[in-house]
Structure formats: C-alpha cells, structure tokens
ModelCIF file with pLDDT and N, C-alpha, C, O atoms, coordinates in Angstrom:
data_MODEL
#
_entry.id   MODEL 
#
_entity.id                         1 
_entity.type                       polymer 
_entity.pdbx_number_of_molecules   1 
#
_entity_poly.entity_id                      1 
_entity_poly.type                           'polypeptide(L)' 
_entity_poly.nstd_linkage                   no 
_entity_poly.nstd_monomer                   no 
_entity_poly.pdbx_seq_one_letter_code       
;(UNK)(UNK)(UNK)(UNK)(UNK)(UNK)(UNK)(UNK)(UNK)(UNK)(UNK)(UNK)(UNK)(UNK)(UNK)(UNK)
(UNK)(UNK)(UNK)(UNK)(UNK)(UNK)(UNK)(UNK)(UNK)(UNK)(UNK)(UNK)(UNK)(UNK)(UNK)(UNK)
(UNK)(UNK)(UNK)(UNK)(UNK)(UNK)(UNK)(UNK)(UNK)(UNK)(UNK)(UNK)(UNK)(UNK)(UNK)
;
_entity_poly.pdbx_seq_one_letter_code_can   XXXXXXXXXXXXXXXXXXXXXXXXXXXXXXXXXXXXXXXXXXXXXXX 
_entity_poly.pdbx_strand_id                 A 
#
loop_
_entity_poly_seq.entity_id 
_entity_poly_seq.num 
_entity_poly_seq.mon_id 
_entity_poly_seq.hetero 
1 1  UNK n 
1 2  UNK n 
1 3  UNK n 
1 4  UNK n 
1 5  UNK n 
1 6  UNK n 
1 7  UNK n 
1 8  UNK n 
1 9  UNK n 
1 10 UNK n 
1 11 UNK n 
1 12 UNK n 
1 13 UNK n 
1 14 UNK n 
1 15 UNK n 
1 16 UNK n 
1 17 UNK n 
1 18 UNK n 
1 19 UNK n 
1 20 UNK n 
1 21 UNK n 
1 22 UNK n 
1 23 UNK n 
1 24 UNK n 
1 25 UNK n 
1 26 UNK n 
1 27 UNK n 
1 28 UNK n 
1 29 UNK n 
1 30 UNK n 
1 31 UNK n 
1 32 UNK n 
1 33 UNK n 
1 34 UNK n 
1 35 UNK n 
1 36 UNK n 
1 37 UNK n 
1 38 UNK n 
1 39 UNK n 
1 40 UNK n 
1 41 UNK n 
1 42 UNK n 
1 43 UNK n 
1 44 UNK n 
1 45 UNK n 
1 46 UNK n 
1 47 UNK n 
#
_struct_asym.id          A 
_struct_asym.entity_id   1 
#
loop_
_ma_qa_metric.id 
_ma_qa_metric.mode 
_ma_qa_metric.name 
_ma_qa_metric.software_group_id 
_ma_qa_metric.type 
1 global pLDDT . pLDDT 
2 local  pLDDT . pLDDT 
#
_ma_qa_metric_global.metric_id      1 
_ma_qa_metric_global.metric_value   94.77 
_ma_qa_metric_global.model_id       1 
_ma_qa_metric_global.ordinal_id     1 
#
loop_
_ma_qa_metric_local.label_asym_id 
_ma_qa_metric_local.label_comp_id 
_ma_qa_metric_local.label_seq_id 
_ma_qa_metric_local.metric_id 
_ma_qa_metric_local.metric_value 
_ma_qa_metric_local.model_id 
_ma_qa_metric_local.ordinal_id 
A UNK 1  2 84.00 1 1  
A UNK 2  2 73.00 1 2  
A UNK 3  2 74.00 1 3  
A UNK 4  2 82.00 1 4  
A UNK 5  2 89.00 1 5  
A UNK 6  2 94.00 1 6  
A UNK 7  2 96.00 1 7  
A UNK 8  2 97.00 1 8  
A UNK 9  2 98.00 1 9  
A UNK 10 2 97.00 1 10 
A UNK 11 2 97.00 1 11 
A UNK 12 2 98.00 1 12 
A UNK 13 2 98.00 1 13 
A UNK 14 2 98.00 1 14 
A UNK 15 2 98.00 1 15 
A UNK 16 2 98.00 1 16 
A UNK 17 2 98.00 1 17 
A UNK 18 2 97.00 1 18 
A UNK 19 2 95.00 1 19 
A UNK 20 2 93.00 1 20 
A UNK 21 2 91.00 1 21 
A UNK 22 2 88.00 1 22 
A UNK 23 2 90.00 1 23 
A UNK 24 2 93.00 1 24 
A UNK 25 2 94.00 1 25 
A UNK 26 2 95.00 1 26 
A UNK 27 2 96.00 1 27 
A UNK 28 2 98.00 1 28 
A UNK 29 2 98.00 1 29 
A UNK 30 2 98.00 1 30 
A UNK 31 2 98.00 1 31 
A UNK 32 2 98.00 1 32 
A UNK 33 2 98.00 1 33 
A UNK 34 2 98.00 1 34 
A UNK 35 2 98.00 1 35 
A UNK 36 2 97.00 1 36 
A UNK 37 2 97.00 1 37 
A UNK 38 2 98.00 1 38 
A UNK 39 2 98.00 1 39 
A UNK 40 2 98.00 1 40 
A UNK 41 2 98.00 1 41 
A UNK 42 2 98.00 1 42 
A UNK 43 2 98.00 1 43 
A UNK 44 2 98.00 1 44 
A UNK 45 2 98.00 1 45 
A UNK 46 2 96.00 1 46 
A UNK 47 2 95.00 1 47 
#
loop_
_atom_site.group_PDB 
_atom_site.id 
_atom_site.type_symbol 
_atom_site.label_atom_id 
_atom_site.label_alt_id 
_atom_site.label_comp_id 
_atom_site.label_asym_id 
_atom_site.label_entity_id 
_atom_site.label_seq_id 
_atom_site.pdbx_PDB_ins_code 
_atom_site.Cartn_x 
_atom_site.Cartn_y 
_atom_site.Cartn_z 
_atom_site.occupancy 
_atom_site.B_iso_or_equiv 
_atom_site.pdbx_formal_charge 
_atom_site.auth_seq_id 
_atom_site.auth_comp_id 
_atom_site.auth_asym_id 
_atom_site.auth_atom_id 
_atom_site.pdbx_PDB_model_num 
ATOM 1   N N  . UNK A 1 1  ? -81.417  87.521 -63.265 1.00 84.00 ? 1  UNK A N  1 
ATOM 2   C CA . UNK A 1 1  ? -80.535  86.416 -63.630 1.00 84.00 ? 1  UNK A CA 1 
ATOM 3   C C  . UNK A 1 1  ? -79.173  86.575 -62.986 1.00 84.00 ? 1  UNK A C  1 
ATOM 4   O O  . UNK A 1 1  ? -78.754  87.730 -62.906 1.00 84.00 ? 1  UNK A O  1 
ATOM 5   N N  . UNK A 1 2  ? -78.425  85.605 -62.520 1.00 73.00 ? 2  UNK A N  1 
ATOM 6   C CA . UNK A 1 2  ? -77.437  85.115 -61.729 1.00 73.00 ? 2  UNK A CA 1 
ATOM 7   C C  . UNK A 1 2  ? -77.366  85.936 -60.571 1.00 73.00 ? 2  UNK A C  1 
ATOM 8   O O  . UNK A 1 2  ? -76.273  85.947 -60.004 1.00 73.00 ? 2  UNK A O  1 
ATOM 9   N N  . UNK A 1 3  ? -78.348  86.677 -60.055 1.00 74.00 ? 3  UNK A N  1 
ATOM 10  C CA . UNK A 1 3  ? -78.482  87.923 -59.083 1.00 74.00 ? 3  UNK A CA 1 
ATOM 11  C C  . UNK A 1 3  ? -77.883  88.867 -59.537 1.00 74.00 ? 3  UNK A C  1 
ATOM 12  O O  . UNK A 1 3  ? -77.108  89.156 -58.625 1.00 74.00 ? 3  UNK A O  1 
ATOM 13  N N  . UNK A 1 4  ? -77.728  89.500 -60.277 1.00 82.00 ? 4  UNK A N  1 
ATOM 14  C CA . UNK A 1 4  ? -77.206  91.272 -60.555 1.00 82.00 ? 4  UNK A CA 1 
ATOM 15  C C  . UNK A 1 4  ? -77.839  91.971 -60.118 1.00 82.00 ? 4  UNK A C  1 
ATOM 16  O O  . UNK A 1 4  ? -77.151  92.924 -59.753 1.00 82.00 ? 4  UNK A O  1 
ATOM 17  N N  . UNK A 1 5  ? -79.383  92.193 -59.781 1.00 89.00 ? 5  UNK A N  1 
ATOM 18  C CA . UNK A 1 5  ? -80.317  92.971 -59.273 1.00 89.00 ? 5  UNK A CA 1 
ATOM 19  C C  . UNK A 1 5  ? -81.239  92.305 -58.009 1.00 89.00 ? 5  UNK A C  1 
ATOM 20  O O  . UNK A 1 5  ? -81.246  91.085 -57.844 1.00 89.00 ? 5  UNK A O  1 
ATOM 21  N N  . UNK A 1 6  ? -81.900  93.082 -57.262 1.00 94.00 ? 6  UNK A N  1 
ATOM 22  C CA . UNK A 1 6  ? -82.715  92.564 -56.695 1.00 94.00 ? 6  UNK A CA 1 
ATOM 23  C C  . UNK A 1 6  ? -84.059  93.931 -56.487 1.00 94.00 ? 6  UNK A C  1 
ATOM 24  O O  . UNK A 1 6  ? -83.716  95.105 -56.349 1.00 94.00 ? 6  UNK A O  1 
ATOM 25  N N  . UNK A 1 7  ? -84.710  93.745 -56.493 1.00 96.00 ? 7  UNK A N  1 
ATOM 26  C CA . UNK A 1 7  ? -85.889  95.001 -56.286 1.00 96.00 ? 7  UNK A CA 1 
ATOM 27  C C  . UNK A 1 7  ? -87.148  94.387 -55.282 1.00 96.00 ? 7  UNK A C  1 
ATOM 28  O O  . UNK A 1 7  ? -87.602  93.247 -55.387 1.00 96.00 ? 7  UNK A O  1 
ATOM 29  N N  . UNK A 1 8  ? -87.413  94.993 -54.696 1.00 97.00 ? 8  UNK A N  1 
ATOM 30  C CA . UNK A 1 8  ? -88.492  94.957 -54.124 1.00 97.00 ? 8  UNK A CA 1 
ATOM 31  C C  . UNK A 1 8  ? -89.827  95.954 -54.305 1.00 97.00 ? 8  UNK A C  1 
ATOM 32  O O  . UNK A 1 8  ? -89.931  96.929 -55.049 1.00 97.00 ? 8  UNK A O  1 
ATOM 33  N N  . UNK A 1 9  ? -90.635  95.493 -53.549 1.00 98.00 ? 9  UNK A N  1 
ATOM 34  C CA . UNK A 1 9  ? -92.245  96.634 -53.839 1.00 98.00 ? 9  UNK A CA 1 
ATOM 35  C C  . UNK A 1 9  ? -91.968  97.264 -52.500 1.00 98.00 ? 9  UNK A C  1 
ATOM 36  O O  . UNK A 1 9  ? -91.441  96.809 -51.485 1.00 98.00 ? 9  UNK A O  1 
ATOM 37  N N  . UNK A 1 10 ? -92.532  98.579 -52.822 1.00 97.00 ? 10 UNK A N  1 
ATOM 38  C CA . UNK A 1 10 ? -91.811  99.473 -51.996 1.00 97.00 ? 10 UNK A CA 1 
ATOM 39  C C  . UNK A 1 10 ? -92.739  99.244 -50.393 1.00 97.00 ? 10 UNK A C  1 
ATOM 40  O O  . UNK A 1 10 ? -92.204  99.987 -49.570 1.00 97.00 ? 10 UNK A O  1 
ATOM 41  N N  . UNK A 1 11 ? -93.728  98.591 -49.852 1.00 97.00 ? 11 UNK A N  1 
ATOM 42  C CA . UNK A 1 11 ? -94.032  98.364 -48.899 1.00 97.00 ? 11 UNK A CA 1 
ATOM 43  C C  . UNK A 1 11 ? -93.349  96.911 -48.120 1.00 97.00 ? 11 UNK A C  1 
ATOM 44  O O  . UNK A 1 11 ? -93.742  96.364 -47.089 1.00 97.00 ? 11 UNK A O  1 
ATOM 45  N N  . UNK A 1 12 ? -92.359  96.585 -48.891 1.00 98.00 ? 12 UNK A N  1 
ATOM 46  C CA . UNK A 1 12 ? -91.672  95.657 -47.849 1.00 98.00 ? 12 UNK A CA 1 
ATOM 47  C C  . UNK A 1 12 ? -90.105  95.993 -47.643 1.00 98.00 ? 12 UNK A C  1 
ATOM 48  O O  . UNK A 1 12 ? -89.375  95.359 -46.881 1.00 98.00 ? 12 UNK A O  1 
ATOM 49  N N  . UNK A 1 13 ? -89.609  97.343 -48.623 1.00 98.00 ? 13 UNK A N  1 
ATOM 50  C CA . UNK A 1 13 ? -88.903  97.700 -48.407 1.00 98.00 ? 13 UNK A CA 1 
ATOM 51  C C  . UNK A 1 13 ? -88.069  97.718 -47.084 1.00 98.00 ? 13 UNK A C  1 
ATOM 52  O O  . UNK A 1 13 ? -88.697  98.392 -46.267 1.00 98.00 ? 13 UNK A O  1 
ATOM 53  N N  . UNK A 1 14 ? -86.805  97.207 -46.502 1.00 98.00 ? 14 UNK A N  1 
ATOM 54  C CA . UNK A 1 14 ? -86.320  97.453 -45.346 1.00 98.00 ? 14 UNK A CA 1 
ATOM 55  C C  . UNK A 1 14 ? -86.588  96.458 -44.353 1.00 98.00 ? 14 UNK A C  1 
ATOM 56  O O  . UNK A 1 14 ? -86.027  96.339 -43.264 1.00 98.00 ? 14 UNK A O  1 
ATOM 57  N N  . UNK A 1 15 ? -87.675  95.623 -44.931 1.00 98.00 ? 15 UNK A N  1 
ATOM 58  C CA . UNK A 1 15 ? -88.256  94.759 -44.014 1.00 98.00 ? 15 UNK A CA 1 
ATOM 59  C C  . UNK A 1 15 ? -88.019  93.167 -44.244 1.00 98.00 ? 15 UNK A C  1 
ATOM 60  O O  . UNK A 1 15 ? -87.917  92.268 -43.409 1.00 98.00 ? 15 UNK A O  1 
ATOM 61  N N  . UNK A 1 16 ? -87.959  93.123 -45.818 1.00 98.00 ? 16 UNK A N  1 
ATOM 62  C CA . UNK A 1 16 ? -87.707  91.893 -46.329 1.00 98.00 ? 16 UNK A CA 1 
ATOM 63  C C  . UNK A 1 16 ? -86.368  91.903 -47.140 1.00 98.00 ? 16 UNK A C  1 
ATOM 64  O O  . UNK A 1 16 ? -85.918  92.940 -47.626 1.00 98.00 ? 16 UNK A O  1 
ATOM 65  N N  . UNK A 1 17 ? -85.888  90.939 -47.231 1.00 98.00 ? 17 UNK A N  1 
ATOM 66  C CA . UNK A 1 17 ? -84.410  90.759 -48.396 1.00 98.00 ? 17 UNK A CA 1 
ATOM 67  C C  . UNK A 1 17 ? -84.284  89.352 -49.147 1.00 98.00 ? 17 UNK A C  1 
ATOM 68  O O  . UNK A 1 17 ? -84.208  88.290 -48.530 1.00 98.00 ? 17 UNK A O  1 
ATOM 69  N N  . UNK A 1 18 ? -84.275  89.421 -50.108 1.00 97.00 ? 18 UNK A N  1 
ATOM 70  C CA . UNK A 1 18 ? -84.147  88.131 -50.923 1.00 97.00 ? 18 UNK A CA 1 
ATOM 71  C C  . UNK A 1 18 ? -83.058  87.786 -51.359 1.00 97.00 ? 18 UNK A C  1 
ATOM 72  O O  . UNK A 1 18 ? -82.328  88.598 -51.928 1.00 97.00 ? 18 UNK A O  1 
ATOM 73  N N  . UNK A 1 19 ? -82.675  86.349 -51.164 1.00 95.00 ? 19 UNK A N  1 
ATOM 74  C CA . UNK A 1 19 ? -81.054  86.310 -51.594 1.00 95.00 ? 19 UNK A CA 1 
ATOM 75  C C  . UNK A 1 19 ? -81.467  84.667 -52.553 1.00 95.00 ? 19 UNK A C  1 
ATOM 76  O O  . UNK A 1 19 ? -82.411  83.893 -52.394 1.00 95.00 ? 19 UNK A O  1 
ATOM 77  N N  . UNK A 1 20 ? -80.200  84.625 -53.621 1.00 93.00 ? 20 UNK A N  1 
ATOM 78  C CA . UNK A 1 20 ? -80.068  83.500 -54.125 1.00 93.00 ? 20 UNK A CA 1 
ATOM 79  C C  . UNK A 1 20 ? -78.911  82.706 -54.131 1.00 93.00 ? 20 UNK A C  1 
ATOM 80  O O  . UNK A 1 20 ? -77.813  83.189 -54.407 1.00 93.00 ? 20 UNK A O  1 
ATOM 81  N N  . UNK A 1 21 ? -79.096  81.352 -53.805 1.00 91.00 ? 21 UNK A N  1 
ATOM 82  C CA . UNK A 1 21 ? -77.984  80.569 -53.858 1.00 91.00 ? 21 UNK A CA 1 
ATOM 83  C C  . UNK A 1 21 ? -77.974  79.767 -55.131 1.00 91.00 ? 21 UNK A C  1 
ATOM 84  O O  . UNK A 1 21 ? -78.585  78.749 -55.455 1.00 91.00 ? 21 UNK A O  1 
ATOM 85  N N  . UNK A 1 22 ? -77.205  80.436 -55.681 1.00 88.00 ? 22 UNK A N  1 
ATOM 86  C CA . UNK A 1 22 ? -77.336  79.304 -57.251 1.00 88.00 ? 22 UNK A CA 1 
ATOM 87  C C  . UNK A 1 22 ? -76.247  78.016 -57.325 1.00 88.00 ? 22 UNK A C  1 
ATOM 88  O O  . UNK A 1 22 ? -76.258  77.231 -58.273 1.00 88.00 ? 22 UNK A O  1 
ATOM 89  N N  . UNK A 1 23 ? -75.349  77.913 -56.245 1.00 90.00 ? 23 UNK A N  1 
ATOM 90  C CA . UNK A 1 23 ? -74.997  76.181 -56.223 1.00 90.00 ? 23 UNK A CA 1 
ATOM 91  C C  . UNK A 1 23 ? -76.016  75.875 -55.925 1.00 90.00 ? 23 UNK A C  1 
ATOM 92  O O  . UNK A 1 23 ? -76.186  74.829 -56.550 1.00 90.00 ? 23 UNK A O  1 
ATOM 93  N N  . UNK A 1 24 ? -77.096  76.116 -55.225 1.00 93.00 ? 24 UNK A N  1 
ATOM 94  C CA . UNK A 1 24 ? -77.508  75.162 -54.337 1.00 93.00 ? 24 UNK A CA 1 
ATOM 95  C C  . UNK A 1 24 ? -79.132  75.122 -55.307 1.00 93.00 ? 24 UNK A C  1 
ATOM 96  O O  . UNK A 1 24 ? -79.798  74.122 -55.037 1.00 93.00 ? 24 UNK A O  1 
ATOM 97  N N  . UNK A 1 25 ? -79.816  76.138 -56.417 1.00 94.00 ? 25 UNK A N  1 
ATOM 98  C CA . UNK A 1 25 ? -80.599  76.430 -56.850 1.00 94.00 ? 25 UNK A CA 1 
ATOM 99  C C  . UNK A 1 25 ? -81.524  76.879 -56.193 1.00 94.00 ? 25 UNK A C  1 
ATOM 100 O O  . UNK A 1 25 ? -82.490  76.247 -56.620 1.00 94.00 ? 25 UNK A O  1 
ATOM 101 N N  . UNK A 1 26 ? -81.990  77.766 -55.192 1.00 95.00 ? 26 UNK A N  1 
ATOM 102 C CA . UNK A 1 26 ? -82.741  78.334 -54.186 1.00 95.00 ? 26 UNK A CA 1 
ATOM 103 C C  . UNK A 1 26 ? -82.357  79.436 -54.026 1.00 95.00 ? 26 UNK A C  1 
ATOM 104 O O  . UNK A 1 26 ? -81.312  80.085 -54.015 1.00 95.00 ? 26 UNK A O  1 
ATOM 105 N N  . UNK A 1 27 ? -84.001  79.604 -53.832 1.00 96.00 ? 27 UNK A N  1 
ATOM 106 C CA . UNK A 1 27 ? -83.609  81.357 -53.891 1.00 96.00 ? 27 UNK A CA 1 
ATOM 107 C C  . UNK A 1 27 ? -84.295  81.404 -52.033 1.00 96.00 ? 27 UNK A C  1 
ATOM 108 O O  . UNK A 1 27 ? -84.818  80.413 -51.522 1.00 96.00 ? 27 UNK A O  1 
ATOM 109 N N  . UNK A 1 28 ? -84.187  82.263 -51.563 1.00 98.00 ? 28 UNK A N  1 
ATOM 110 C CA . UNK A 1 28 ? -84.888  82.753 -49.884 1.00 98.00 ? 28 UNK A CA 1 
ATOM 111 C C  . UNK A 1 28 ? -85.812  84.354 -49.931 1.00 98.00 ? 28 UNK A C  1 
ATOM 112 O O  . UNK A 1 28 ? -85.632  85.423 -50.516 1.00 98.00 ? 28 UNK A O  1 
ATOM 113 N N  . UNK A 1 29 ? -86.705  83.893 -49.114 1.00 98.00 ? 29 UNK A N  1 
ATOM 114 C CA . UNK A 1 29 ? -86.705  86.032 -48.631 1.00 98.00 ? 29 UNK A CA 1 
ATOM 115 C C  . UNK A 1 29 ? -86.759  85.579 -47.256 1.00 98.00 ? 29 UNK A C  1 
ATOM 116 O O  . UNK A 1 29 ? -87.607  84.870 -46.715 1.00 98.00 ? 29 UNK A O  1 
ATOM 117 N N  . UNK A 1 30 ? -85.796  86.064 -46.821 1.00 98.00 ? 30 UNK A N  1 
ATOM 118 C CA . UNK A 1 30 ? -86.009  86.585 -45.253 1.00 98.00 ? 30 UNK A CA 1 
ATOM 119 C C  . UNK A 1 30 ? -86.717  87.965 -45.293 1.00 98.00 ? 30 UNK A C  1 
ATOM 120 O O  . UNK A 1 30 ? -86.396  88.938 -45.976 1.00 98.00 ? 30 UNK A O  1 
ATOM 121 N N  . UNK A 1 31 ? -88.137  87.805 -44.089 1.00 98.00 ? 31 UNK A N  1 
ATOM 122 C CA . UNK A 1 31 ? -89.100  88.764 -43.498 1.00 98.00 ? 31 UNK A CA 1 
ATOM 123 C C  . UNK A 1 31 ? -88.922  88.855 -42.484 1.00 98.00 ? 31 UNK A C  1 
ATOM 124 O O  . UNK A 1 31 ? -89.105  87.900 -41.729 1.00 98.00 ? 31 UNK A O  1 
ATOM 125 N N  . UNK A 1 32 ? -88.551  89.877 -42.117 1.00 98.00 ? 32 UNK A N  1 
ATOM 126 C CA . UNK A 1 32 ? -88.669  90.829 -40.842 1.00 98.00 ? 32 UNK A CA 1 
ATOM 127 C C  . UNK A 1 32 ? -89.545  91.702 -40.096 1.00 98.00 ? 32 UNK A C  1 
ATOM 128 O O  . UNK A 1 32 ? -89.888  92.648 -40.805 1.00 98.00 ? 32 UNK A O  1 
ATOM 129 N N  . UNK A 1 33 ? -89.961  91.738 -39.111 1.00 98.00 ? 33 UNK A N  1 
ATOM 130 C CA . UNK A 1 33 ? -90.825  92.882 -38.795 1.00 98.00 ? 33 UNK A CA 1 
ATOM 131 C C  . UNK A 1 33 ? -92.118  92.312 -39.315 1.00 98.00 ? 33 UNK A C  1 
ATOM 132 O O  . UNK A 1 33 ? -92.685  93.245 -39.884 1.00 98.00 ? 33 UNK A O  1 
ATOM 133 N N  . UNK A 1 34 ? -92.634  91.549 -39.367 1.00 98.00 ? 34 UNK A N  1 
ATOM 134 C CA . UNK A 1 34 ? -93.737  91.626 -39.698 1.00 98.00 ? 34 UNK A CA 1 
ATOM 135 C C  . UNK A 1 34 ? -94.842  92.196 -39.932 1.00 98.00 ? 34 UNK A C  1 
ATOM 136 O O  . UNK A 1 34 ? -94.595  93.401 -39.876 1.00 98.00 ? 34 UNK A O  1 
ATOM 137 N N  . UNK A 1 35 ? -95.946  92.044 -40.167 1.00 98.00 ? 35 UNK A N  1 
ATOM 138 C CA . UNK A 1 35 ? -96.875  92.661 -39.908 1.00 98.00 ? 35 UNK A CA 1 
ATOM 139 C C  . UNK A 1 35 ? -97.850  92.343 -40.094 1.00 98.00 ? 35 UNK A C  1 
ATOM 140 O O  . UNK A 1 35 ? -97.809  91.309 -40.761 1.00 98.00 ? 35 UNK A O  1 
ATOM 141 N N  . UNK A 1 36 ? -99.419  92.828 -39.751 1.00 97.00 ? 36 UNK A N  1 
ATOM 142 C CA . UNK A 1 36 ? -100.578 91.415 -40.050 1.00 97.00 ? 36 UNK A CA 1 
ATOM 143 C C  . UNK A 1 36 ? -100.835 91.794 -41.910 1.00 97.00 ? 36 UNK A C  1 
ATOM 144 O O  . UNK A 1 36 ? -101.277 91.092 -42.820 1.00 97.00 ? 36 UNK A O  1 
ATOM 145 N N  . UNK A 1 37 ? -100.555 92.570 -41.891 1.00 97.00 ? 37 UNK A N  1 
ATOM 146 C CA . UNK A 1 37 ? -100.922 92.871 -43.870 1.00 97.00 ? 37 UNK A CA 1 
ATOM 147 C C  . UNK A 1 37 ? -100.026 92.193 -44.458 1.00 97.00 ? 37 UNK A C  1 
ATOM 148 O O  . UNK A 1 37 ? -100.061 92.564 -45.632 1.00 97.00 ? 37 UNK A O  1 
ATOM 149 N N  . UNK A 1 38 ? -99.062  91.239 -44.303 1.00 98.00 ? 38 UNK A N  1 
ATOM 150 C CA . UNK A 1 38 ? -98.297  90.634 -44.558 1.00 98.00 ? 38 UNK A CA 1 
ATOM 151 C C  . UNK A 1 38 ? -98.761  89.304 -45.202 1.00 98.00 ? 38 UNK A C  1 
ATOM 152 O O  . UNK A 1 38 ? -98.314  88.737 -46.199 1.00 98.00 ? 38 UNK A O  1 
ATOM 153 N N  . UNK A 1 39 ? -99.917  88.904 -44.256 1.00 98.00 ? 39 UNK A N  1 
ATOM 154 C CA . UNK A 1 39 ? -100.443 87.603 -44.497 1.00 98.00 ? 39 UNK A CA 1 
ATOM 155 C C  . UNK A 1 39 ? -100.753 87.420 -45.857 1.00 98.00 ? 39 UNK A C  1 
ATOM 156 O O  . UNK A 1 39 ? -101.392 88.221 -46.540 1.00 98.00 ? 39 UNK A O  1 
ATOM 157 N N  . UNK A 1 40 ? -100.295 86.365 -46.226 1.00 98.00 ? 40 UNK A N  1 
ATOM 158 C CA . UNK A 1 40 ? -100.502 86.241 -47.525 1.00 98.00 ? 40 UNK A CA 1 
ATOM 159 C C  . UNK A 1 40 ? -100.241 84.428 -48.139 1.00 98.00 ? 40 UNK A C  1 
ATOM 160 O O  . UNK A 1 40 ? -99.369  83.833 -47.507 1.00 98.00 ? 40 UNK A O  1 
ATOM 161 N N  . UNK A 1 41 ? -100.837 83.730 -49.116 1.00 98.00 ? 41 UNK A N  1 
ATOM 162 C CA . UNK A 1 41 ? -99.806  82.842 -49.997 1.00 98.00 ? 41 UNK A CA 1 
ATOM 163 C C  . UNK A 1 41 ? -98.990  83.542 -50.879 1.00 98.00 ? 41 UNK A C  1 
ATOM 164 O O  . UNK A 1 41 ? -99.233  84.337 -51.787 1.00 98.00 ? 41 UNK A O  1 
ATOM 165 N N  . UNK A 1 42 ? -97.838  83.016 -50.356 1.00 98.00 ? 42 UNK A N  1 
ATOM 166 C CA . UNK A 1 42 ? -96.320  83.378 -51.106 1.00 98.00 ? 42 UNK A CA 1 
ATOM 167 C C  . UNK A 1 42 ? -96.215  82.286 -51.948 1.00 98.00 ? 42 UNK A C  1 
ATOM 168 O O  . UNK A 1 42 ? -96.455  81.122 -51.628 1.00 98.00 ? 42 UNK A O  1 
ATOM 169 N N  . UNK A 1 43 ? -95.706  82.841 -53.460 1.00 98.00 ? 43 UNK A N  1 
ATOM 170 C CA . UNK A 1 43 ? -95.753  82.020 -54.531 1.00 98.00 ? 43 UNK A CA 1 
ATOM 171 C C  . UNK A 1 43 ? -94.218  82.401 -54.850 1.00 98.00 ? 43 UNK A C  1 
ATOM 172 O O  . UNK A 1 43 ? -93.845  83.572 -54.917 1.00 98.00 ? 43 UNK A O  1 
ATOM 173 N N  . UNK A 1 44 ? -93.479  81.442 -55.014 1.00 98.00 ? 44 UNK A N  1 
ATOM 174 C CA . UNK A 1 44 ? -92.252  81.961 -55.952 1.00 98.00 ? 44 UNK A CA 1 
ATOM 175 C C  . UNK A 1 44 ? -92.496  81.423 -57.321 1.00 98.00 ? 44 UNK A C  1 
ATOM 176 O O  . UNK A 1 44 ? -93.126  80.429 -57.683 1.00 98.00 ? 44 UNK A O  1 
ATOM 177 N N  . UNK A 1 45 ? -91.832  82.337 -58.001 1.00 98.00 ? 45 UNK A N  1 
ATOM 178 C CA . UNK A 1 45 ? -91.902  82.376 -59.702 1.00 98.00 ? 45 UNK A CA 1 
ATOM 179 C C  . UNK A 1 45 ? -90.427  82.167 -60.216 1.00 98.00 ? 45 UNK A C  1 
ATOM 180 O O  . UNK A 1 45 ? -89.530  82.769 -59.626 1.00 98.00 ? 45 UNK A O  1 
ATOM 181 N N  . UNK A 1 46 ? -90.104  81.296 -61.348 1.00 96.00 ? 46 UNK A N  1 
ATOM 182 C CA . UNK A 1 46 ? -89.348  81.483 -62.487 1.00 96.00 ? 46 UNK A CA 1 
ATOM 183 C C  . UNK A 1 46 ? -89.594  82.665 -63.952 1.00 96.00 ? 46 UNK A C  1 
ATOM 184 O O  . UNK A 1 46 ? -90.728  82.668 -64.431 1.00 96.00 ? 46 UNK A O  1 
ATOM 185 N N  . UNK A 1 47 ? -88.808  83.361 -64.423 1.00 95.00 ? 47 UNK A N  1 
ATOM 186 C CA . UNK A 1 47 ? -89.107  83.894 -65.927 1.00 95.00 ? 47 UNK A CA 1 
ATOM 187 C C  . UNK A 1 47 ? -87.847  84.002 -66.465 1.00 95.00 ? 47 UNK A C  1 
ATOM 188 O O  . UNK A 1 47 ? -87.701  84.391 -67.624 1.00 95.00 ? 47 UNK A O  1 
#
C-alpha cells in the first residue's frame, strides 16, 4: 500500500522492477534481460 515496499521472487530479482504511480492509478514492471522461462500470462492483482 501507497508503495512502502516492493519484493520480488527471487528469480527475477535484478532483472525486473515494479513501480507505482498512484496519481495516475497504475502500477508497471519493467523486464529486463529476458529470458525464454519468462514466458508467461502476466496477471496483475489488487488485495
């Protein structure tokens, strides 16, 4: 909540970063480096 934290799973560590813009209500992950184990549907969540 309002970004105080951010955590990641430790295999995208370094590679990905998630940021939130709360004027704007959006959140991002910029991915880097890819990789083919990467592939995936990306779901974003509210809780």
């Amino acid at each position: 909540r309002r970004g105080s934290w951010t955590w990641y799973t430790d295999s995208v560590k370094g590679r990905f970063t998630m940021s939130r813009d709360n004027a704007k209500n959006t959140v991002y992950l910029q991915m880097n480096s890819l990789k083919p184990e990467d592939t995936a549907v990306y779901y974003c969540a509210a809780s």
